[in-house]
Protein backbone atom coordinates (compact mmCIF):
# COMPACT_ATOMS: atom_id res chain seq x y z
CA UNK A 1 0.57 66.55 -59.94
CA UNK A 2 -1.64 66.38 -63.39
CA UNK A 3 -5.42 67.39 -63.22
CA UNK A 4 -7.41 64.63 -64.57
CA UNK A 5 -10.48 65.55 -66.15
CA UNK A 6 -13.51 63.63 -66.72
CA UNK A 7 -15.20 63.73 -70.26
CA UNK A 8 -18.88 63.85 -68.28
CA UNK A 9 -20.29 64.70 -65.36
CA UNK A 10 -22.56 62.46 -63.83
CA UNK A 11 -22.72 60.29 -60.85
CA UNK A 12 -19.43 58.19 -62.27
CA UNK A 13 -17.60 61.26 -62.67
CA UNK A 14 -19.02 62.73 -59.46
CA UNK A 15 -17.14 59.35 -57.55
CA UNK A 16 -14.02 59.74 -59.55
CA UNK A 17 -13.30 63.49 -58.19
CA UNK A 18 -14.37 61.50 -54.37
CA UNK A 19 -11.56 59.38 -54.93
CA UNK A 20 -8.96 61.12 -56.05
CA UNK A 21 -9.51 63.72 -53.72
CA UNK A 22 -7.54 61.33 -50.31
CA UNK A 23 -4.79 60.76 -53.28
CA UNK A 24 -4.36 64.15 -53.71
CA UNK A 25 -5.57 64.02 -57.30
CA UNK A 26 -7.43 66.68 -58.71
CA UNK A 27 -10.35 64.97 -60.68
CA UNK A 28 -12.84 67.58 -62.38
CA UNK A 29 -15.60 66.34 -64.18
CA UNK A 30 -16.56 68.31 -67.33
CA UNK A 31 -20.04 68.02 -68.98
CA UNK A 32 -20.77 68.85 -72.37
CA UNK A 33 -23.12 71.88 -71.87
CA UNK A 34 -20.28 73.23 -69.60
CA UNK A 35 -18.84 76.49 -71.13
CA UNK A 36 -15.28 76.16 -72.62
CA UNK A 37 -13.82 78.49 -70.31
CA UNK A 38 -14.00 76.03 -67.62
CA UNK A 39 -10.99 74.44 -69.70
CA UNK A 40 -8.75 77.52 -68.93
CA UNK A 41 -6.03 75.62 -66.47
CA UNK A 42 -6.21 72.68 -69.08
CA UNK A 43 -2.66 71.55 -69.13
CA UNK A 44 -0.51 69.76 -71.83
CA UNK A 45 0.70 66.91 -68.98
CA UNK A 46 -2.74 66.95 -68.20
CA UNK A 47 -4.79 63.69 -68.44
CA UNK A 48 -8.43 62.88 -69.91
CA UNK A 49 -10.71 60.04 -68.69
CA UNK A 50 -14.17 59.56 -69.72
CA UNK A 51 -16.87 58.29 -68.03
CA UNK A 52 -18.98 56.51 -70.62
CA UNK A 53 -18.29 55.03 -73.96
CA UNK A 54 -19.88 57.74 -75.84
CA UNK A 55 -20.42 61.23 -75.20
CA UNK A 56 -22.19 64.61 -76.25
CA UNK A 57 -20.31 66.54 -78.93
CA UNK A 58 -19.43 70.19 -78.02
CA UNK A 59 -16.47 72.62 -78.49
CA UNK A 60 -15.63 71.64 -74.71
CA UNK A 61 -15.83 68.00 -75.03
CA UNK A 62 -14.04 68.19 -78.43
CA UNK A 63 -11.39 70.02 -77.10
CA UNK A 64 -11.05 67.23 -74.10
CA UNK A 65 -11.50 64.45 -76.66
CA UNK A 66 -8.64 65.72 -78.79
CA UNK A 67 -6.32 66.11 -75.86
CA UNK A 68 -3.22 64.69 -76.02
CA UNK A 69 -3.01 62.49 -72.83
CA UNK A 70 -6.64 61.04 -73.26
CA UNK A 71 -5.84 58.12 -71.93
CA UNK A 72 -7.73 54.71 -73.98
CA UNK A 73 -8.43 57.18 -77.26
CA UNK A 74 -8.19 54.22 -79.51
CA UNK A 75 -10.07 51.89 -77.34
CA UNK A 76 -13.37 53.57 -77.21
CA UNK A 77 -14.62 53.65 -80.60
CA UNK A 78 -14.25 49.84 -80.79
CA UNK A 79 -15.83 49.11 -77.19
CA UNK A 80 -18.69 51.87 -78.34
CA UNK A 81 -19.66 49.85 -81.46
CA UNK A 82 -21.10 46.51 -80.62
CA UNK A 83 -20.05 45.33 -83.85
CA UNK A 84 -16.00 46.16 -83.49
CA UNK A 85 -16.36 44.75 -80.03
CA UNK A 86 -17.72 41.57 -80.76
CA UNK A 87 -15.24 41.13 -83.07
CA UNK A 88 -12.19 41.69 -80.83
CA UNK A 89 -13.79 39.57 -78.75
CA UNK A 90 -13.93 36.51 -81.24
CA UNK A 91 -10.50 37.93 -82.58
CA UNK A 92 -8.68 37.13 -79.39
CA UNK A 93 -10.78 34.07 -78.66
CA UNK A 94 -12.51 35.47 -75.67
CA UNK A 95 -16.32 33.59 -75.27
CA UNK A 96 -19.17 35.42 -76.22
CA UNK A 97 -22.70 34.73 -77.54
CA UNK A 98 -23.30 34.06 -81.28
CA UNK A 99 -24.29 37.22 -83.48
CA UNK A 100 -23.95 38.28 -86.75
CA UNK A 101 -24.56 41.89 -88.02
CA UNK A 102 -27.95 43.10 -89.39
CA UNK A 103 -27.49 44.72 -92.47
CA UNK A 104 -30.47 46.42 -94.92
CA UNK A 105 -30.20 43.45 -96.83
CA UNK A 106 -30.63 41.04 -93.74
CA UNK A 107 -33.75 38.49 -93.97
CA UNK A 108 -35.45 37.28 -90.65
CA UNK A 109 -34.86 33.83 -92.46
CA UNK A 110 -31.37 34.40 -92.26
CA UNK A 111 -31.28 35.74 -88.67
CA UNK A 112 -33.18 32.46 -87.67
CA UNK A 113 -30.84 30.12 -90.02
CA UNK A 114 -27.53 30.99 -88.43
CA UNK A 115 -29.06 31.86 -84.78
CA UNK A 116 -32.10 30.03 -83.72
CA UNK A 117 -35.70 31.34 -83.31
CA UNK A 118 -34.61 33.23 -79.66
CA UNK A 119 -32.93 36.61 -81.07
CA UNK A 120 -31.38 39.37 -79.38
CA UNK A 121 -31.21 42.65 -81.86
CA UNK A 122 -28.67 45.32 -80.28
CA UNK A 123 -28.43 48.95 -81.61
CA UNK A 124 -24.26 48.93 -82.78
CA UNK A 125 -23.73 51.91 -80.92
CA UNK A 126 -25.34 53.92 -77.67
CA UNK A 127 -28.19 52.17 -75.72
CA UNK A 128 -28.26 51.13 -71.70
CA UNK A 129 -30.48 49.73 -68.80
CA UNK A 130 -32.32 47.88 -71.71
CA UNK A 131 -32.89 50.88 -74.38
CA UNK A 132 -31.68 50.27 -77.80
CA UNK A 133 -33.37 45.92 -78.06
CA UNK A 134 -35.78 44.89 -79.72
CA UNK A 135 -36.35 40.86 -79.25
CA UNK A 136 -37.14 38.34 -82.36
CA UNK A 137 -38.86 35.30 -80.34
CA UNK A 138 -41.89 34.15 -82.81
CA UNK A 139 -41.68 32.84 -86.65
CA UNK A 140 -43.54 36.33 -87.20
CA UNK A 141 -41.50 38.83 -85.80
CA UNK A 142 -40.12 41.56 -88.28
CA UNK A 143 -36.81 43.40 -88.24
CA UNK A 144 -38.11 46.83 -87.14
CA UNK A 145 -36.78 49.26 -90.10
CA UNK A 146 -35.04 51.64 -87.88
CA UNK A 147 -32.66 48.03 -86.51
CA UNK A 148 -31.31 47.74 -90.11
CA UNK A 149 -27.98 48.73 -90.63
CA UNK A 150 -27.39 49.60 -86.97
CA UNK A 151 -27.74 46.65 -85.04
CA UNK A 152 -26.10 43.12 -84.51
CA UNK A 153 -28.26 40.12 -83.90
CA UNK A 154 -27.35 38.10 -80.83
CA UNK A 155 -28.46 34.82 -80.44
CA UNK A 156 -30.49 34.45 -76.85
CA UNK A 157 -28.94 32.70 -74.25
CA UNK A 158 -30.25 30.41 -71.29
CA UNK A 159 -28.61 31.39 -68.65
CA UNK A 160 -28.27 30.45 -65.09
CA UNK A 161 -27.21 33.73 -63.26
CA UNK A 162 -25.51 37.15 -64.32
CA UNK A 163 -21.73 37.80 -63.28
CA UNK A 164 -18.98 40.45 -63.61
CA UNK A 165 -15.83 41.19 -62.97
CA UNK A 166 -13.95 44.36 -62.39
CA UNK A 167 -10.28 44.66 -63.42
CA UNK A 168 -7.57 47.65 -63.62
CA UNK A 169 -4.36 47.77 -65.41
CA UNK A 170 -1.53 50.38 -65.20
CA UNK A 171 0.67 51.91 -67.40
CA UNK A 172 3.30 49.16 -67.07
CA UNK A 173 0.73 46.33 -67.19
CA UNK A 174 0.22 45.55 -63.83
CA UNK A 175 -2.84 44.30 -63.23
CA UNK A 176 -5.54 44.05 -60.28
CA UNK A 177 -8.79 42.10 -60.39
CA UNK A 178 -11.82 42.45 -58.06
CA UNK A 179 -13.74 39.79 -56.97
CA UNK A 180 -16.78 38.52 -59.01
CA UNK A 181 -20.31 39.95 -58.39
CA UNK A 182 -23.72 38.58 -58.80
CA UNK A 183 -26.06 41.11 -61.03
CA UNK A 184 -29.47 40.92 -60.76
CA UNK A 185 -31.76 42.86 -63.73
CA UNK A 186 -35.22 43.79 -64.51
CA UNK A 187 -35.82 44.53 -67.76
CA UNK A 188 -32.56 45.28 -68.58
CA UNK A 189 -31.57 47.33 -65.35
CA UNK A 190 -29.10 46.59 -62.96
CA UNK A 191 -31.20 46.30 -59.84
CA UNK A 192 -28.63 44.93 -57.39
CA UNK A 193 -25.38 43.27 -57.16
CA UNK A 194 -23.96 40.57 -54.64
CA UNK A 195 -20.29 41.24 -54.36
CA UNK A 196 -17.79 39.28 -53.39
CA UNK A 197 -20.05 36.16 -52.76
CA UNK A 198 -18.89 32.58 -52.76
CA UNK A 199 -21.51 30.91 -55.11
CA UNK A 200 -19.18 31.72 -58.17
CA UNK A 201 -15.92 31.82 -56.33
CA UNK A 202 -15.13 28.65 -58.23
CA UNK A 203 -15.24 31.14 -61.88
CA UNK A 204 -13.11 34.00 -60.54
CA UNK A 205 -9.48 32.54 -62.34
CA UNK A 206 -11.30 32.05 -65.65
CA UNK A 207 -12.94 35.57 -65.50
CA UNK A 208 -9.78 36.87 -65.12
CA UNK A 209 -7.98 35.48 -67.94
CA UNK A 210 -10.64 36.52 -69.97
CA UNK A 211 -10.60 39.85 -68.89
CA UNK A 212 -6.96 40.21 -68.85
CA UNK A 213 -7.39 38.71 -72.48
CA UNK A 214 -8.91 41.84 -73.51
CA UNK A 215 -7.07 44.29 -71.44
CA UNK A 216 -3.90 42.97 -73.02
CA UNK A 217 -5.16 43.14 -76.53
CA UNK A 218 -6.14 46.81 -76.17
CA UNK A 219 -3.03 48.42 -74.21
CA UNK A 220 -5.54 49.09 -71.93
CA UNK A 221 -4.81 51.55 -68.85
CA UNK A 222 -8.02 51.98 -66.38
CA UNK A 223 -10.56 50.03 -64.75
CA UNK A 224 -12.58 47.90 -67.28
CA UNK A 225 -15.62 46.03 -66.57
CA UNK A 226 -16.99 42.41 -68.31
CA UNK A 227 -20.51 41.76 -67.98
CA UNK A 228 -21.14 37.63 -68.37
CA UNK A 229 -23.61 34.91 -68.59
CA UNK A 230 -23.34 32.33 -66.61
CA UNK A 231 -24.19 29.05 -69.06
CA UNK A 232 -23.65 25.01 -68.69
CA UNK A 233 -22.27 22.85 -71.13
CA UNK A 234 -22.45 19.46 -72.44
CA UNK A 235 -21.24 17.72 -69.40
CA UNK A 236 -23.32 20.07 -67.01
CA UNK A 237 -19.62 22.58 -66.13
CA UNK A 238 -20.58 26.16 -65.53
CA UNK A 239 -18.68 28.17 -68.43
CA UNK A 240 -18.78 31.79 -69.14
CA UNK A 241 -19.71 34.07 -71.91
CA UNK A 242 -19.36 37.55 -72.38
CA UNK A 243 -21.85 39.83 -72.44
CA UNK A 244 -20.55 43.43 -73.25
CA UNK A 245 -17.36 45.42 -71.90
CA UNK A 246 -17.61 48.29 -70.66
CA UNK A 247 -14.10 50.73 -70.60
CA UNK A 248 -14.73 52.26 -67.64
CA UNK A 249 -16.01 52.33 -64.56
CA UNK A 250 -19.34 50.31 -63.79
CA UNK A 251 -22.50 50.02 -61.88
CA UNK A 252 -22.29 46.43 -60.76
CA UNK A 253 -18.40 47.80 -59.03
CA UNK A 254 -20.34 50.19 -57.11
CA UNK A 255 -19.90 47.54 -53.90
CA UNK A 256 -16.38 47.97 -53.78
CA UNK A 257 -16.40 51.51 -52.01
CA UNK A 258 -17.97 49.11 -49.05
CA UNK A 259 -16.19 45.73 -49.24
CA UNK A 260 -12.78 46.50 -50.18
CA UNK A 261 -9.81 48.71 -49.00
CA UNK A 262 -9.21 50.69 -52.82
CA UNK A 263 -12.38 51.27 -54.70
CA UNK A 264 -12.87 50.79 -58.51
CA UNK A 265 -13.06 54.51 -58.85
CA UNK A 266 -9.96 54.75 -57.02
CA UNK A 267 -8.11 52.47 -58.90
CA UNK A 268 -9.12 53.52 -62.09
CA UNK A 269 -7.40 57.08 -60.84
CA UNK A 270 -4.81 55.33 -59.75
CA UNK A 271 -4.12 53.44 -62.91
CA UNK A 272 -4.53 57.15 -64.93
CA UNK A 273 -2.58 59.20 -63.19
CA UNK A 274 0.30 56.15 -62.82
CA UNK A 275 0.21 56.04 -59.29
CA UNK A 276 0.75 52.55 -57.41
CA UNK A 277 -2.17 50.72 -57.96
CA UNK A 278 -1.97 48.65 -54.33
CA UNK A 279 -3.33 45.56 -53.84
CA UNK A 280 -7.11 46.10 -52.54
CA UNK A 281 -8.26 44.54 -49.24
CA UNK A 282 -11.61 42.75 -49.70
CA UNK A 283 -13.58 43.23 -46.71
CA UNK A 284 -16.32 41.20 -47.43
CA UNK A 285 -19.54 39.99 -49.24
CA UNK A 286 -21.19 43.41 -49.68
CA UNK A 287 -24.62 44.16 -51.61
CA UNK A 288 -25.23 47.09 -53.80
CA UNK A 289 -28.69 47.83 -54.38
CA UNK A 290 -29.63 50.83 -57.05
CA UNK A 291 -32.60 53.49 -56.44
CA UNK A 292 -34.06 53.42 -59.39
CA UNK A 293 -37.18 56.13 -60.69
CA UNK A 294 -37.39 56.88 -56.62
CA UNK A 295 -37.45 59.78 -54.65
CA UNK A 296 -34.98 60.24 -51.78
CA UNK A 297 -36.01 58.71 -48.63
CA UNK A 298 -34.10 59.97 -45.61
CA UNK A 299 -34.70 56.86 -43.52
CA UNK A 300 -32.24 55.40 -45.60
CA UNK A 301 -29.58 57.07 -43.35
CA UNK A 302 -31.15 55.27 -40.22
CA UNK A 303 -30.66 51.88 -41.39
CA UNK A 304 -27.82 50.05 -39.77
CA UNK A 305 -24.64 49.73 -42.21
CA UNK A 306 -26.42 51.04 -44.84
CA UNK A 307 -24.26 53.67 -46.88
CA UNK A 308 -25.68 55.75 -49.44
CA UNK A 309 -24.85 57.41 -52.58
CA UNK A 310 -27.27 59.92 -53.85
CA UNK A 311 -26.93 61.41 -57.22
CA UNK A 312 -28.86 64.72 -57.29
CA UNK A 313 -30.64 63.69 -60.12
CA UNK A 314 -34.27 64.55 -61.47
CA UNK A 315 -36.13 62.21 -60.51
CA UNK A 316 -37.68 59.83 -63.24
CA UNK A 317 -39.07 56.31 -64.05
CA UNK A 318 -36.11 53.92 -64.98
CA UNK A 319 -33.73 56.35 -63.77
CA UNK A 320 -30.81 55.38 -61.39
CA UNK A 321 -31.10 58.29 -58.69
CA UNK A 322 -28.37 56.62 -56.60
CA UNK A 323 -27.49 53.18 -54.12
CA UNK A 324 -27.22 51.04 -51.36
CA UNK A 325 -23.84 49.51 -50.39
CA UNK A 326 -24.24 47.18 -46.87
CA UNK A 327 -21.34 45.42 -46.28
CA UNK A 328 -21.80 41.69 -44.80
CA UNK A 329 -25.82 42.69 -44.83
CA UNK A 330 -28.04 41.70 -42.17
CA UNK A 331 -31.62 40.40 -43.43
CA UNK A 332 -33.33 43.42 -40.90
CA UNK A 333 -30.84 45.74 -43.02
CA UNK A 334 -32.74 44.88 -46.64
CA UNK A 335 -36.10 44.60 -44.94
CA UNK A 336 -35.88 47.68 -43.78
CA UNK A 337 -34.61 49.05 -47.32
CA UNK A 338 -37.38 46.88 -48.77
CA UNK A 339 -39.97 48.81 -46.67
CA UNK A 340 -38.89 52.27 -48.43
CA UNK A 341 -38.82 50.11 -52.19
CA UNK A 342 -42.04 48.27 -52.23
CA UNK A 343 -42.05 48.25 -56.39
CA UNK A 344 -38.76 46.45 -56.14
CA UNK A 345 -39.80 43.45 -53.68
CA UNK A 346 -38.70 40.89 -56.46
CA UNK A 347 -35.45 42.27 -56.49
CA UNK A 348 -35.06 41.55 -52.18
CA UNK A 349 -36.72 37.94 -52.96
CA UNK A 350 -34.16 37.57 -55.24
CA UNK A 351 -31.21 39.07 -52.66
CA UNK A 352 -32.73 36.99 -49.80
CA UNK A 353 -32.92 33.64 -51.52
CA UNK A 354 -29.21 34.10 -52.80
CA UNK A 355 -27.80 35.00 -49.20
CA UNK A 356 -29.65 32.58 -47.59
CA UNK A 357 -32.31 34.71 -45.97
CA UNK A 358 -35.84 33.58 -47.29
């Protein structure tokens, strides 16, 4: 069977080599630092993944990039750029907020005329877990100089609640869908996730046509993730918008190595390597809750139906050093988390009010 290889090697590509491993797939993830000998058993049937939109340049990474079965090669460069990806968005008629792009020639007047006085400025290209915004919320504010020419404008939204849903497609177009999750942020990182839940059970059909919208459009092969806002209308219905794609793998899918039979990072291998892509059991309701800027805390492992993922990272502030999955949770389950996270006590208000807990 084909190697895969991973174009990065951090805690996505660390799971992906996990799952294929029970499939019988060989999954090595390859950073860019990493020598180029470690490409010596690269093979021509051989297939390349990445694990992020984006990635270090280097003679190993160009090597991988310019492979021929990299798998999505035209997709990323669109997804990447916030610009190109807003506009296949709109192209395919797939809801997302209103923007326009910020050029050097771009007047806060204008940003206000065609948006509103609430705006959202996004680097084009790189940025995550809030880096790369820069918010335009009084008559006063100024386009920071280094925004111009690399950023869209986004016009702010009032939303009710954060969603996402995870979907893979295989080589012949088959497709699989996961069931929506409830994301929870704090300045702009993903702080926990509610998978599986019923609260926006009543969305999960639309999410997927959107998503399938865009996994059609592209040819895409792979797990792909859509974050959304969750907004009402005119006559009070909950709608969705889009808030970014991401081509790969994603943080608020982490729950489905708990509540469901076939993982996202399994599928996605699946999908790659054109295996069967099965039809994932959902288990149940499961919460993922992300370690952020903490050290490890082996009491973790004590805490009933609590399984772990740690990432071997340095630790540092805003970093995420690894998670929580606990499938159909018990409230003495997140207390007892809780007890190890005290910085992050909004975060179980927010998880116990949504369960039912508080």
């Amino acid at each position: 069977m084909s190697k895969v290889w991973v174009l990065g090697a951090g805690q996505l590509g660390a799971m992906l080599r996990h799952a294929g491993t029970p499939l019988g797939v060989d999954v090595r993830p390859v950073d860019a630092s990493h020598d180029i000998a470690v490409l010596s058993e690269l093979a021509e049937n051989d297939i390349v993944t990445p694990e992020i939109e984006s990635w270090e340049q280097s003679e190993t990474t160009d090597k991988l990039a310019a492979h021929s079965q990299f798998i999505n090669r035209e997709v990323f460069p669109v997804i990447a750029d916030r610009l190109s990806q807003k506009q296949a968005l709109d192209d395919i008629g797939v809801a997302t907020a209103p923007w326009m792009l910020v050029t050097a020639e771009t007047s806060e007047k204008d940003i206000v005329n065609k948006l509103g006085g609430n705006v959202l400025l996004k680097r084009r290209r790189g940025g995550y877990d809030g880096r790369g915004q820069h918010w335009l919320k009084t008559p006063s504010a100024e386009i920071p100089s280094d925004f111009r020419g690399e950023s869209i404008a986004e016009q702010g939204i009032q939303f009710t609640d954060e969603v996402s849903v995870i979907g893979v497609r295989s080589c012949s177009g088959k497709t699989r869908f996961y069931p929506l999750s409830q994301n929870h942020h704090v300045n702009g990182i993903l702080k926990a996730t509610i998978g599986g839940g019923e609260k926006f059970k009543h969305l999960q059909s639309t999410a997927e046509e959107m998503l399938n919208k865009v996994l059609v459009h592209f040819d895409y092969v792979g797990v792909m993730a859509m974050e959304c806002f969750v907004i009402k209308d005119e006559s009070n219905e909950q709608k969705l918008l889009v808030n970014e794609l991401a081509p790969r793998v994603h943080n608020s899918g982490h729950w489905t190595q708990a509540g469901t039979s076939i993982s996202q990072f399994e599928s996605h291998v699946r999908a790659i390597a054109d295996l069967p892509l099965g039809n994932p059991s959902y288990y149940g309701m499961t919460v993922m809750i992300n370690l952020v800027g903490t050290e490890f805390d082996q009491d973790w492992l004590a805490i009933e139906g609590a399984m772990l993922y740690w990432y071997q990272k340095e630790v540092r502030v805003g970093r995420k050093l690894g998670h929580i999955n606990l499938l159909n949770p018990k409230p003495e389950s997140l207390n007892a988390i809780a007890e190890t996270l005290p910085s992050d006590a909004g975060v179980f208000d927010w998880l116990n009010e949504q369960l039912g807990y508080s």
